[in-house]
Protein backbone atom coordinates (compact mmCIF):
# COMPACT_ATOMS: atom_id res chain seq x y z
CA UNK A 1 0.00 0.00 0.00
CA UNK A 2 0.96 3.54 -0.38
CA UNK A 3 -0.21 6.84 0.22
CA UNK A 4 -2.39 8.42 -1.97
CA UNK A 5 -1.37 12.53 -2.64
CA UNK A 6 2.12 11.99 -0.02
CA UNK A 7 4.13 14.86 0.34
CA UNK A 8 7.17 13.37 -1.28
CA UNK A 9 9.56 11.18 0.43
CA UNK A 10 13.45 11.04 -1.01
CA UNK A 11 12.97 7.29 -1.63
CA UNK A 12 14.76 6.23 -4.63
CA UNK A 13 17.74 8.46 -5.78
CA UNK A 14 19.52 6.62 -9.15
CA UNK A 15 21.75 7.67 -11.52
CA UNK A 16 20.29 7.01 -15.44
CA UNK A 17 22.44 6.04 -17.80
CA UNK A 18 23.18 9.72 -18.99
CA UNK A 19 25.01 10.42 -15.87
CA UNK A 20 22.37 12.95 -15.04
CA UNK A 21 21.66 12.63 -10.72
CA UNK A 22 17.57 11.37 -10.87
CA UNK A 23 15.62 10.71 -7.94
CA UNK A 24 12.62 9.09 -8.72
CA UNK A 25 9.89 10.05 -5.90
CA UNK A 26 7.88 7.51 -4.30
CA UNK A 27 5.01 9.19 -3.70
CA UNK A 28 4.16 7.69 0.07
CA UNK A 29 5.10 9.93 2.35
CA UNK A 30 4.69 13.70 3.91
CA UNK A 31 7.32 16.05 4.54
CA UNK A 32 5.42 16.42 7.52
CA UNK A 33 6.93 19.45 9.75
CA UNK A 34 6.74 18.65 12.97
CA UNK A 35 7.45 21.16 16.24
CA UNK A 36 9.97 20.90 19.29
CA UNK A 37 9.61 18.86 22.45
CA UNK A 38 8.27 19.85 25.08
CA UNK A 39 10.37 20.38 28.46
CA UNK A 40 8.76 17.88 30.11
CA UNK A 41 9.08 15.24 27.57
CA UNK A 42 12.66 16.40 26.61
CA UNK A 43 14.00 15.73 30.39
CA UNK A 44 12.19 12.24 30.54
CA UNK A 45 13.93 11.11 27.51
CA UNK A 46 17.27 12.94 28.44
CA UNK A 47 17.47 12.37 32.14
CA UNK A 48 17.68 16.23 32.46
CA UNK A 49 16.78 19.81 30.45
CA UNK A 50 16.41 20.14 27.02
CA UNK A 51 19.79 19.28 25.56
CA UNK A 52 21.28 17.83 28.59
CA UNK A 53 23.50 14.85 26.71
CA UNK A 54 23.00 11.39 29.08
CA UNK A 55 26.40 10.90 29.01
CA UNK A 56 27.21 13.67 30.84
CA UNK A 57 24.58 12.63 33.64
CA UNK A 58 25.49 9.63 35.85
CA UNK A 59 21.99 8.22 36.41
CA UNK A 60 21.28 8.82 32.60
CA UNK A 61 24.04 6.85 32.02
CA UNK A 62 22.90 3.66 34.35
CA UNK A 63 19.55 4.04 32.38
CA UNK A 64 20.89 3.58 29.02
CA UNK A 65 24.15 2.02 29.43
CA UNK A 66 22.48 -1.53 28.17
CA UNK A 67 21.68 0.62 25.09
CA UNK A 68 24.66 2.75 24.39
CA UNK A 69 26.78 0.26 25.37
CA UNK A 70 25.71 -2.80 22.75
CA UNK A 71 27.80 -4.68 20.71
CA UNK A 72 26.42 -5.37 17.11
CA UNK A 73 26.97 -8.14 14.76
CA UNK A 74 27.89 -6.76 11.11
CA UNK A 75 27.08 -9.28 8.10
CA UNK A 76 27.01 -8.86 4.82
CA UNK A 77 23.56 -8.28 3.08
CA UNK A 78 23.91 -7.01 -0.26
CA UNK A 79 21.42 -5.07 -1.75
CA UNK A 80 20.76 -4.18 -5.88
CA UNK A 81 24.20 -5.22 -6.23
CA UNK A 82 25.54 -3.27 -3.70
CA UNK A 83 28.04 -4.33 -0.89
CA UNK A 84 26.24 -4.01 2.29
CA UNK A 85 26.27 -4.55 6.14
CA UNK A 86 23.34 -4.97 8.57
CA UNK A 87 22.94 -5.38 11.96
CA UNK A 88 20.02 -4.97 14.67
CA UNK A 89 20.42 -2.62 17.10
CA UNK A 90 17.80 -2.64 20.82
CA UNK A 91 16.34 0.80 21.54
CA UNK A 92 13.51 0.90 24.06
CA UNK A 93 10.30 0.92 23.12
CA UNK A 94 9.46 3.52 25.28
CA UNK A 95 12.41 5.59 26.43
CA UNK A 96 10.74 6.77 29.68
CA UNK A 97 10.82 3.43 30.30
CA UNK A 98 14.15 1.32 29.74
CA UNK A 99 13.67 -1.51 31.55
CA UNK A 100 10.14 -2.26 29.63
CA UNK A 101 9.98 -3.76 26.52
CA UNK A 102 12.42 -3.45 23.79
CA UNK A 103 12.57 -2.80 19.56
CA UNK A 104 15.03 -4.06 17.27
CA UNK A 105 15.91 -1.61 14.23
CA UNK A 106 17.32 -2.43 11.36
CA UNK A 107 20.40 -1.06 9.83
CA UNK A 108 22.80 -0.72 7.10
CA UNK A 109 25.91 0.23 5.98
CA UNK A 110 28.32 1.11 2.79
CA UNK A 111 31.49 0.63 3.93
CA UNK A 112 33.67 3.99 2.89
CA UNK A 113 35.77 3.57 -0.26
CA UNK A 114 38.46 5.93 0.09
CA UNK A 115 40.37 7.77 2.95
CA UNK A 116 37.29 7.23 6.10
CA UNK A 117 36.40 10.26 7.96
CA UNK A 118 34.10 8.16 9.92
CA UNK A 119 30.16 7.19 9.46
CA UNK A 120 27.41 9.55 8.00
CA UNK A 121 23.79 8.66 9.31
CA UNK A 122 21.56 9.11 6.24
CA UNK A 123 17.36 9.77 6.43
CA UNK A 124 15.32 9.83 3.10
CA UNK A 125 12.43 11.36 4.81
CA UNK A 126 8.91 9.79 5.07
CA UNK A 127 7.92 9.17 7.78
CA UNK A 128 8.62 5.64 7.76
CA UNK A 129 10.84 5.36 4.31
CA UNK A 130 13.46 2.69 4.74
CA UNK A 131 16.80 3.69 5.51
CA UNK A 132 17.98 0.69 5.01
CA UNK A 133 17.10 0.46 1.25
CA UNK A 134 17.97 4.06 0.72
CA UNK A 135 21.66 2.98 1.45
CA UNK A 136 22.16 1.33 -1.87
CA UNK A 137 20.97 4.43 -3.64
CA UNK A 138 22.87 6.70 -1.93
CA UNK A 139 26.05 5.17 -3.15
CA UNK A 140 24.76 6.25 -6.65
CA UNK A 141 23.77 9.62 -6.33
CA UNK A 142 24.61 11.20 -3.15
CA UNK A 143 28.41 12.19 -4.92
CA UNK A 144 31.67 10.35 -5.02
CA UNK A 145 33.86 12.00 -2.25
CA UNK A 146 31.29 11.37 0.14
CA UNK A 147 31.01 7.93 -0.86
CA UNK A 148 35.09 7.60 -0.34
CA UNK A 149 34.91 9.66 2.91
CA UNK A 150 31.96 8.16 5.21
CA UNK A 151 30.25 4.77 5.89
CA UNK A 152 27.47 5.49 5.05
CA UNK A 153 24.65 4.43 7.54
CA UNK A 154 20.81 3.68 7.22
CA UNK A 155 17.75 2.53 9.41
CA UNK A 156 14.31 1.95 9.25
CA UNK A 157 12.74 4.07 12.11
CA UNK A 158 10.74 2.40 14.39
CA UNK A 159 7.80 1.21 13.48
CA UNK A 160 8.63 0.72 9.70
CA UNK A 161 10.35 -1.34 6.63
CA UNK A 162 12.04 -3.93 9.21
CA UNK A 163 12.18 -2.17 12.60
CA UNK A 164 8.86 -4.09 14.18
CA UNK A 165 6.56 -2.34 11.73
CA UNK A 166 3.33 -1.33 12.83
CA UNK A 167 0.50 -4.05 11.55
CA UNK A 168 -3.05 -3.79 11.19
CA UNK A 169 -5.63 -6.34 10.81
CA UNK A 170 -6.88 -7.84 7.69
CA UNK A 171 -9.72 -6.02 6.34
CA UNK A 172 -9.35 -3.35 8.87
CA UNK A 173 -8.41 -0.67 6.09
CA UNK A 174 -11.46 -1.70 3.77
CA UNK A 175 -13.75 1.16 5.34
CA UNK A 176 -11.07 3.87 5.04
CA UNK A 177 -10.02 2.59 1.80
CA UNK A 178 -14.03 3.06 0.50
CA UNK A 179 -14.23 6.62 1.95
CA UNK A 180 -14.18 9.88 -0.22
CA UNK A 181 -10.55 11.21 -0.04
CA UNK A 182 -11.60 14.44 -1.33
CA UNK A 183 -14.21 15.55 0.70
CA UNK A 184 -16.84 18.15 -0.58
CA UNK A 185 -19.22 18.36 2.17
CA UNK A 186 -18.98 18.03 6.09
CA UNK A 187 -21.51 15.17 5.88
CA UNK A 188 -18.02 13.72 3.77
CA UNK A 189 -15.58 14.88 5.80
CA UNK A 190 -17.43 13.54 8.93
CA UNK A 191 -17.34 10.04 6.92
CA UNK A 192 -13.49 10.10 5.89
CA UNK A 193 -13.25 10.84 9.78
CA UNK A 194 -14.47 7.90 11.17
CA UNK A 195 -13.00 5.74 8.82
CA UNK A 196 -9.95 6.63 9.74
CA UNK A 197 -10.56 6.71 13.22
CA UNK A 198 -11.73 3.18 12.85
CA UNK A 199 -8.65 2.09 10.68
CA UNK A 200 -6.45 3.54 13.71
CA UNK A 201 -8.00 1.39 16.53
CA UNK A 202 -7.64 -1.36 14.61
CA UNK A 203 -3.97 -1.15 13.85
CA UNK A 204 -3.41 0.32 17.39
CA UNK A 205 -4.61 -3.42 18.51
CA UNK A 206 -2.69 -5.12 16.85
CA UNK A 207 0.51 -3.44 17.20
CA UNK A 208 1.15 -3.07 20.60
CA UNK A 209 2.87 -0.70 22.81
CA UNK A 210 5.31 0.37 20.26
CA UNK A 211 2.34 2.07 18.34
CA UNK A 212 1.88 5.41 20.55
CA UNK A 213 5.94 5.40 19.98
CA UNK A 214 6.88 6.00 16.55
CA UNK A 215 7.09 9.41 17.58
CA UNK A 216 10.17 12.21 15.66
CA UNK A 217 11.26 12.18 19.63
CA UNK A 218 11.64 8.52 20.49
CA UNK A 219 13.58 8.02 16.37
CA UNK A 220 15.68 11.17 17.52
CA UNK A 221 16.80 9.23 20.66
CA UNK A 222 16.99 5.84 18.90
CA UNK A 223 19.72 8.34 16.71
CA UNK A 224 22.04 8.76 19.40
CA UNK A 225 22.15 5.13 20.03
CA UNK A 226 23.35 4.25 16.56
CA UNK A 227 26.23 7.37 16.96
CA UNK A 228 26.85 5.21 19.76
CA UNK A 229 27.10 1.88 18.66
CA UNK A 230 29.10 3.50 15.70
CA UNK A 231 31.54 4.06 17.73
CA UNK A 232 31.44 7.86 16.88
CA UNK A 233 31.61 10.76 19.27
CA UNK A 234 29.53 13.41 17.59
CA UNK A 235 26.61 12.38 14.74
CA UNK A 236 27.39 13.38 11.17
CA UNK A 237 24.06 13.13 9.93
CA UNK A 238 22.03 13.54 6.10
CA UNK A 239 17.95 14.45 6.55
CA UNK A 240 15.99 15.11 3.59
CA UNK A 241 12.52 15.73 3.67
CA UNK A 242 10.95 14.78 6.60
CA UNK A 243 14.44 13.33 7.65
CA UNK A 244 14.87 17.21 8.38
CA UNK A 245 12.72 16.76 11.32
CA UNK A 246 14.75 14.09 12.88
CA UNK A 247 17.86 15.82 12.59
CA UNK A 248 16.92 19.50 14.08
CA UNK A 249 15.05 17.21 17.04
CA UNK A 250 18.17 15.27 17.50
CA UNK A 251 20.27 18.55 17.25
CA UNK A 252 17.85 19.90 19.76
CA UNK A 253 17.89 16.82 22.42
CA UNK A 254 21.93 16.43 22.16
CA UNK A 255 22.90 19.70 20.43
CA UNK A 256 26.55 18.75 21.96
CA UNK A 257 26.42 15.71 20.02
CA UNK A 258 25.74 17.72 16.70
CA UNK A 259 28.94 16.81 14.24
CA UNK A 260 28.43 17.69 10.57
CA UNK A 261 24.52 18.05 9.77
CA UNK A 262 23.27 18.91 6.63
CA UNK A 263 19.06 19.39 6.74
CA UNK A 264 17.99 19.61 2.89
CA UNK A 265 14.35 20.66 1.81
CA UNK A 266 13.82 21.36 5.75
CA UNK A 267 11.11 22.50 7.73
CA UNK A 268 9.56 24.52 10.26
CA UNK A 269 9.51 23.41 14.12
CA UNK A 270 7.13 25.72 14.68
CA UNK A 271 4.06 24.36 13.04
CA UNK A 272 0.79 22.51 13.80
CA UNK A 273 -0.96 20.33 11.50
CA UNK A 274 -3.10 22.76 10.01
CA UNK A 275 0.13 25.82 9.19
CA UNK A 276 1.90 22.59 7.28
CA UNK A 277 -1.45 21.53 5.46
CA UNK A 278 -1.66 24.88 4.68
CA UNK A 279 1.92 25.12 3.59
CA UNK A 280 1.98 21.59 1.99
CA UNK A 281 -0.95 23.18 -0.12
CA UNK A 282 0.80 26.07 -1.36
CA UNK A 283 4.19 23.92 -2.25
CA UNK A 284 1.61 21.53 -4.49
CA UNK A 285 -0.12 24.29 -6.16
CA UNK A 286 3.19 26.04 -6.98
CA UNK A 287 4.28 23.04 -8.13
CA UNK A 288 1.71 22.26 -10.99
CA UNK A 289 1.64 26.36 -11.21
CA UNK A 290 5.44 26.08 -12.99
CA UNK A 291 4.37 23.11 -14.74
CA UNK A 292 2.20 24.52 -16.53
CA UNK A 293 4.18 28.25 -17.10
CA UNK A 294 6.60 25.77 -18.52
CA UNK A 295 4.61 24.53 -21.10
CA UNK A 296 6.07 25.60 -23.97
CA UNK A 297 9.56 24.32 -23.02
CA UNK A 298 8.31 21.09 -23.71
CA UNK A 299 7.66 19.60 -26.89
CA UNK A 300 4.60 16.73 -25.58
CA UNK A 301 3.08 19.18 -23.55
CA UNK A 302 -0.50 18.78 -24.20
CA UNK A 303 -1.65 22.60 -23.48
CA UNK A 304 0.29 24.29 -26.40
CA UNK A 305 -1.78 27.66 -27.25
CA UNK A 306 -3.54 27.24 -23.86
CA UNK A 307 -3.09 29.53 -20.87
CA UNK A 308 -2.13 28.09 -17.81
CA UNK A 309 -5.54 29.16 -16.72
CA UNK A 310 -7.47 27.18 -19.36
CA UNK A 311 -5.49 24.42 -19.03
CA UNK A 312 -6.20 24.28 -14.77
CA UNK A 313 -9.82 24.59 -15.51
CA UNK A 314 -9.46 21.63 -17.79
CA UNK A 315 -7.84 19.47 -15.08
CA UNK A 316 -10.35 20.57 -12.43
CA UNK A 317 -13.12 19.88 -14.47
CA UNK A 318 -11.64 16.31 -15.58
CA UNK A 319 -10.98 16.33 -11.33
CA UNK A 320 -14.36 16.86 -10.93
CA UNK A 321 -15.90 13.61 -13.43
CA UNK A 322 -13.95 11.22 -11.28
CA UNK A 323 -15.14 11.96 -8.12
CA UNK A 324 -18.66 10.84 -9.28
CA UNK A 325 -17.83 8.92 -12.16
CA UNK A 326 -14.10 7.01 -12.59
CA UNK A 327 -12.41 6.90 -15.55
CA UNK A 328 -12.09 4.12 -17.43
CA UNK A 329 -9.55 1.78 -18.37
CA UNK A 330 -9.00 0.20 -21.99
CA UNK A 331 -8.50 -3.54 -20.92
CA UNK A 332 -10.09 -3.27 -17.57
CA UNK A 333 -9.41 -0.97 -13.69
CA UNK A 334 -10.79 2.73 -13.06
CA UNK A 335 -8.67 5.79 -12.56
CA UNK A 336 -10.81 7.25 -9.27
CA UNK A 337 -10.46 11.20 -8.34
CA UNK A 338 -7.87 10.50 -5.62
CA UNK A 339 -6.01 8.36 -7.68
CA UNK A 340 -5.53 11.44 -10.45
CA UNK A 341 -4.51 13.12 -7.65
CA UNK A 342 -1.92 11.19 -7.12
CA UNK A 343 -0.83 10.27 -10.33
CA UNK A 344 -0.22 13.97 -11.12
CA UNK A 345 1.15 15.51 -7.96
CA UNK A 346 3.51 12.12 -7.76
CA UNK A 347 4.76 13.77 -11.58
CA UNK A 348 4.99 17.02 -10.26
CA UNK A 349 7.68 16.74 -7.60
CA UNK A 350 11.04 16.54 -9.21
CA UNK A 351 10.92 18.70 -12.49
CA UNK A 352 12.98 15.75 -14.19
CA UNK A 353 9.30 13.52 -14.83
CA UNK A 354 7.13 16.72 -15.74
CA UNK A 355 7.58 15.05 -19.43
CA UNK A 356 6.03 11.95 -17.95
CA UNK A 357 3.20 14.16 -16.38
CA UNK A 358 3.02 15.48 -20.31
CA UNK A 359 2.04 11.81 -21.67
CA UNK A 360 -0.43 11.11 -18.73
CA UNK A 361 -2.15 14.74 -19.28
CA UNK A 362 -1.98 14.20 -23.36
CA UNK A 363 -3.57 11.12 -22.93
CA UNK A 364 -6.38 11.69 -20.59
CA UNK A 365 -7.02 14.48 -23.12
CA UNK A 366 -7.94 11.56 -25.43
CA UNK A 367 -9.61 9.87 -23.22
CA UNK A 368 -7.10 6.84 -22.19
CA UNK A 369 -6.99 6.72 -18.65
CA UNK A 370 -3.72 4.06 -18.81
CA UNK A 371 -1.02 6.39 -18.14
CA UNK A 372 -2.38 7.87 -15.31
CA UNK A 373 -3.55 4.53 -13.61
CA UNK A 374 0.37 3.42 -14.07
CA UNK A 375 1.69 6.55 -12.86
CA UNK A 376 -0.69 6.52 -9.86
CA UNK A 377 0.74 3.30 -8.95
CA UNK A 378 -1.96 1.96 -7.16
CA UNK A 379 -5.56 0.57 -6.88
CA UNK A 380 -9.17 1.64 -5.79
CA UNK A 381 -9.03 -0.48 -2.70
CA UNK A 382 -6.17 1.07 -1.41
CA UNK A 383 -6.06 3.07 1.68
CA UNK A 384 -5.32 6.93 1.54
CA UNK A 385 -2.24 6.79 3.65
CA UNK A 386 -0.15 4.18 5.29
CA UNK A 387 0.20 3.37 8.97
CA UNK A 388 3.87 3.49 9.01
CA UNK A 389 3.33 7.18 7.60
CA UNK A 390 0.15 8.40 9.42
CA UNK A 391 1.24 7.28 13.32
CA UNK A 392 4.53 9.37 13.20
CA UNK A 393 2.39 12.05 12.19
CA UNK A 394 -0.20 12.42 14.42
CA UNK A 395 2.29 11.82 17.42
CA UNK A 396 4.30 14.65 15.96
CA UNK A 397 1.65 17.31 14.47
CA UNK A 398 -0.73 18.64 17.23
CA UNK A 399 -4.05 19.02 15.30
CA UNK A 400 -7.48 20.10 17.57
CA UNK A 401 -9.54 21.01 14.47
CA UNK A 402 -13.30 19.18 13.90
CA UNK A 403 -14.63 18.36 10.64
CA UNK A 404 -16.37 21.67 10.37
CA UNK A 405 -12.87 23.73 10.60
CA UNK A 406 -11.64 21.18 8.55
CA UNK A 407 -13.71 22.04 5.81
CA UNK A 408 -14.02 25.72 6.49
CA UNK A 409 -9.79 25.74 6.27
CA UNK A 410 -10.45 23.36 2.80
CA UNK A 411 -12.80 26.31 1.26
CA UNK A 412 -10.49 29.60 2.16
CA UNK A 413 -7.28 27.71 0.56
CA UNK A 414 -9.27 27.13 -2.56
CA UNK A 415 -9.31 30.41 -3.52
CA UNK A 416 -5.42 30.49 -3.88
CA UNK A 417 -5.27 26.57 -4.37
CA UNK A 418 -7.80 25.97 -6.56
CA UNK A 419 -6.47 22.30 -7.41
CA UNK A 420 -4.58 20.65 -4.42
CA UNK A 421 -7.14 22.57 -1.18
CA UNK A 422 -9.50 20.52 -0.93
CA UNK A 423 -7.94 16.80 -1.14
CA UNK A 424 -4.67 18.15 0.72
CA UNK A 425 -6.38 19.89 3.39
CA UNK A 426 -9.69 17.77 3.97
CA UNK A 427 -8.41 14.40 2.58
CA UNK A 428 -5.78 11.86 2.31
CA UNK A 429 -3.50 12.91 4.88
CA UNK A 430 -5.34 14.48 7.57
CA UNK A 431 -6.48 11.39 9.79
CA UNK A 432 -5.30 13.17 13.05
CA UNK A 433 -8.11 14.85 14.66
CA UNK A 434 -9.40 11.75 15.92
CA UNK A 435 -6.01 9.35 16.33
CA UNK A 436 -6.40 7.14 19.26
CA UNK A 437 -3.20 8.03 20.71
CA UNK A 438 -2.20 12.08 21.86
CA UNK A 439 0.49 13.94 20.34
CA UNK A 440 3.25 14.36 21.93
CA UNK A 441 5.17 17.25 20.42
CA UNK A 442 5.34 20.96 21.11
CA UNK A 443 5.92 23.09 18.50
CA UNK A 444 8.26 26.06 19.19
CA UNK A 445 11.40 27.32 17.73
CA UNK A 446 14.35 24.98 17.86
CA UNK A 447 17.52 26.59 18.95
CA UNK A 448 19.95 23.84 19.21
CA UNK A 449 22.24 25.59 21.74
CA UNK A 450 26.00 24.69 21.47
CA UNK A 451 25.31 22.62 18.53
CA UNK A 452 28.23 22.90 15.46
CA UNK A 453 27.06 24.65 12.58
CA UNK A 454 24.03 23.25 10.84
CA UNK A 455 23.37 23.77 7.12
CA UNK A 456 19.45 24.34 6.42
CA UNK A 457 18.80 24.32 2.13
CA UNK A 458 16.16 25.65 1.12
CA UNK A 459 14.51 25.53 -2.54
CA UNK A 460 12.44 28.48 -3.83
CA UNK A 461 9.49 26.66 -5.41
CA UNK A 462 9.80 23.52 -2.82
CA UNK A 463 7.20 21.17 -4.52
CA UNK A 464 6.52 19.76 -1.24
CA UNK A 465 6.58 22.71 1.58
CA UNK A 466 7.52 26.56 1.34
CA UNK A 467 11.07 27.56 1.01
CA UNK A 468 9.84 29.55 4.01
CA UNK A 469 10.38 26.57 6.37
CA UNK A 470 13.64 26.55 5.86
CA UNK A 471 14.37 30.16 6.22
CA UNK A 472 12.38 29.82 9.17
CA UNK A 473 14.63 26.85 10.08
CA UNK A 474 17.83 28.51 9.52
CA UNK A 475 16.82 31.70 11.87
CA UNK A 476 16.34 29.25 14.63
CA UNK A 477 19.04 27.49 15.32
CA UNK A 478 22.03 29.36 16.80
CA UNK A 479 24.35 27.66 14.55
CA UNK A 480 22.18 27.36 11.22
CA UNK A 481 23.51 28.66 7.72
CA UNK A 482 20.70 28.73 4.70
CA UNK A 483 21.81 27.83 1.48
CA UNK A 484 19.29 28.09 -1.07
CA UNK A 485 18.54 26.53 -4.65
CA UNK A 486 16.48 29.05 -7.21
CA UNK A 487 14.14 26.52 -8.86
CA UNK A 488 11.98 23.61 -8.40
CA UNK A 489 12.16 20.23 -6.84
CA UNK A 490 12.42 18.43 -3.57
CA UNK A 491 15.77 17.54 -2.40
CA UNK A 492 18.52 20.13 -3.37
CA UNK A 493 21.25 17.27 -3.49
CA UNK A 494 19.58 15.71 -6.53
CA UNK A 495 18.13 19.03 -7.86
CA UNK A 496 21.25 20.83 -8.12
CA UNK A 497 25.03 20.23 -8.97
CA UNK A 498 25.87 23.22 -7.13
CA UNK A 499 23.65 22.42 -3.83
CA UNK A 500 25.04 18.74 -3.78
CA UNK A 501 28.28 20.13 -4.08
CA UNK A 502 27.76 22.62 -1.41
CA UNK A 503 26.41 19.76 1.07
CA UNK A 504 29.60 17.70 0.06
CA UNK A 505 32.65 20.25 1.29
CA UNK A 506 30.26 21.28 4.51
CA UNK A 507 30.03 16.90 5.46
CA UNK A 508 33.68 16.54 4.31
CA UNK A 509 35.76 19.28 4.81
CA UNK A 510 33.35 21.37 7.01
CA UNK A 511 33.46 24.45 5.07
CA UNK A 512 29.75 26.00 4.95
CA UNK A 513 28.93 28.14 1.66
CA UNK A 514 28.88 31.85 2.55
CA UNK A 515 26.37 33.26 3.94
CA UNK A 516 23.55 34.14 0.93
CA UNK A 517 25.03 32.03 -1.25
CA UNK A 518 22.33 30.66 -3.72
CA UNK A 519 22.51 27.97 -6.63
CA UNK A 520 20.78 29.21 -10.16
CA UNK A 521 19.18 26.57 -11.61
């Protein structure tokens, strides 16, 4: 399963056989922009204040010791080819609680090729994308030197991929899967609502304690343990995406553990749920707003002679058939409204598949639904959003609202977002209001006192949140330096040359790009 209308998760970076960097997007995840802990929770999972490293702490280090102090087994596990290691490594479940029940998380390695510098924790974002898997592709795209320099290290977070993932009953996402993922009407809304609700109970059940713990707090924590186990003093450390949210928590819980981190397409610690729906919005519409301003830089664009206007109204009104009548497939299957969604946001993201979103749009314009059923990758019965995905959320995103100031929020963005408001806002993602479980996150600004110096990229039309996040970001924290990319995309280090070679002589050689330095497209 996979999320329908995700933010856009760094999930599979390649290199094509042009020797062009390409990240194809699997469209399953948010870059969902979680706030700071709280300073209650932070001193229950660091045995003091915010920031307060256990190490420095004697009973914090009696707590944890049978966690810091692990031995792993490395073994080879190659992967596409790739010469790997894995190993498990035992966090707690719950980390106010060490002596209760335990997790094991998976993790992998790619052994440095050149002269080692030491190991570089990588995140593709999500939440809930495998780190482990995101390894292999790293070694392809993420740039030579820092392939010779670092191991380079990923997990799956708690809770996903191979780290005890969250299960949920058979049949128990049939209900959610049925309901309208686009709602029109609070009578809808209300629906979607307790569908979801329902769905969450269900998988709550069956997955134990662990499920009101796949929180961006207890994954930061489970962070330090790997530096740990590593064998490394300070964490050099990769986020992209929602990965960003991991790393300026971590940087916040052990800022004096902060090595080398580089936070690319970041966002905002200050936000609730409904700022980052709102923002998420914006990102989407801007996104298909270039798109179409592009047009005529593409040869199998299907709107030639067509204003960007006329060719939105076209797209809302096809939009509109599905949700009351799907389109039809030659040789059998439906493309449903949510599923269009998908298929053309998931085209949208990187600017490197807007030719792909040409052939899907050219052919819908003669009435073959194919294309867009292939590029939404997915079927009717699926549910809107994944469990792996939606519980990290709604621990980390307070969100109060009821289905009426749902909606009402749904209606103002349309008049700016005409396209992505009302799914993005009232549908597919939004599943919190009634989560079984409390968040657990505070959002306020994230300082990171003490840490080293943090580099925060930002890109100007961000297809999956505001390049204001990461300005936002980059004011925050006392050691933060913004570098910014001019153009589209999500993930600088596979948008830009420039960016990924910015992010390269900060992780190796620590030198930061000046400050207002900005890569042209």
């Amino acid at each position: 399963m996979r999320s329908r209308m995700g933010q856009g998760s760094l999930c599979a970076m390649k290199k094509p056989e042009n020797g062009r960097l390409a990240w194809p997007v699997v469209v399953l995840v948010a870059v969902a922009l979680a706030g700071a802990v709280s300073t209650a929770a932070a001193g229950a999972m660091t045995g003091g204040r915010t920031g307060q490293d256990p190490h420095g702490d004697p009973a914090g280090q009696r707590r944890f010791a049978k966690f810091y102090g692990q031995a792993v087994t490395w073994t080879s596990c190659d992967i596409e080819a790739i010469p790997l290691q894995c190993a498990r490594v035992r966090v707690p479940v719950d980390w106010s609680r060490p002596d209760g029940p335990v997790v094991s998380l998976a993790v992998s390695r790619h052994l440095a090729t050149g002269s080692r510098r030491g190991s570089l924790l990588l995140d593709p974002g999500g939440p809930g994308a495998s780190g482990v898997d995101f390894v292999p592709q790293a070694v392809g795209g993420i740039g030579a030197d820092l392939v010779a320099a670092y191991d380079l290290v990923g997990w799956d977070p708690r809770g996903s991929g191979r780290s005890h993932p969250l299960t949920c009953p058979a049949g128990a996402d049939a209900a959610f899967a049925s309901a309208d993922g686009s709602p029109d009407t609070l009578r809808e809304r209300r629906a979607y609502e307790t569908a979801a609700a329902g769905w969450a109970r269900a998988c709550m059940r069956a997955s134990g304690p662990l499920f009101a713990h796949v929180d961006s707090l207890s994954t930061a924590r489970d962070m330090d343990v790997l530096r740990a186990v590593l064998k490394e003093d300070r964490l050099d450390y990769a986020g992209y995406s929602y990965g960003t949210v991991l790393g300026y928590h971590y940087a916040d819980l052990f800022p004096y553990r902060v090595g080398r981190m580089v936070l690319d397409s970041a966002g905002d610690p200050t936000l609730d749920y409904r700022a980052w729906m709102r923002g998420n919005t914006s990102a989407k519409e801007d996104a298909l707003n270039g798109y179409l301003r592009s047009c005529d830089d593409r040869a199998g664009c299907p709107f030639h002679g067509m204003t960007a206007a006329r060719a939105r109204d076209w797209l809302l009104a096809l939009l509109k058939q599905a949700d009351t009548t799907p389109l039809p497939v030659t040789g059998g299957g439906t493309v449903t409204q949510s599923m269009l969604y998908d298929a053309v946001y998931g085209q949208l993201i990187q600017p490197h598949t807007w030719a792909r979103l040409d052939q899907v749009l050219a052919a819908l314009r003669h009435g073959d639904a194919g294309p867009a059923l292939e590029a939404s990758g997915e079927k009717d019965t699926d549910p809107p959003i994944t469990i792996a995905n939606a519980a990290p959320l709604c621990l980390d995103l307070p969100d109060h609202r009821d289905a009426r100031q749902v909606m009402a929020d749904a209606r103002r963005g349309e008049r700016r977002q005409p396209v992505f408001s009302r799914p993005t806002i009232a549908g597919t993602n939004t599943v919190c209001a009634r989560w079984p479980v409390p968040p657990v996150v505070r959002p306020h600004p994230v300082g990171a006192y003490g840490a080293a110096p943090i580099l925060v990229v930002g890109i100007t039309h961000d297809t999956a949140g505001p390049y204001a996040w990461a300005r936002s970001l980059s004011r925050q924290l006392t050691s933060g330096r913004l570098l910014t990319y001019d153009g589209y995309g999500h993930g600088a280090v596979i948008a830009s040359a420039c960016a990924r070679t910015a992010e390269g002589r900060y992780l190796i050689g620590g030198v930061l790009p000046a400050p207002g330095t900005v890569c042209r497209t």
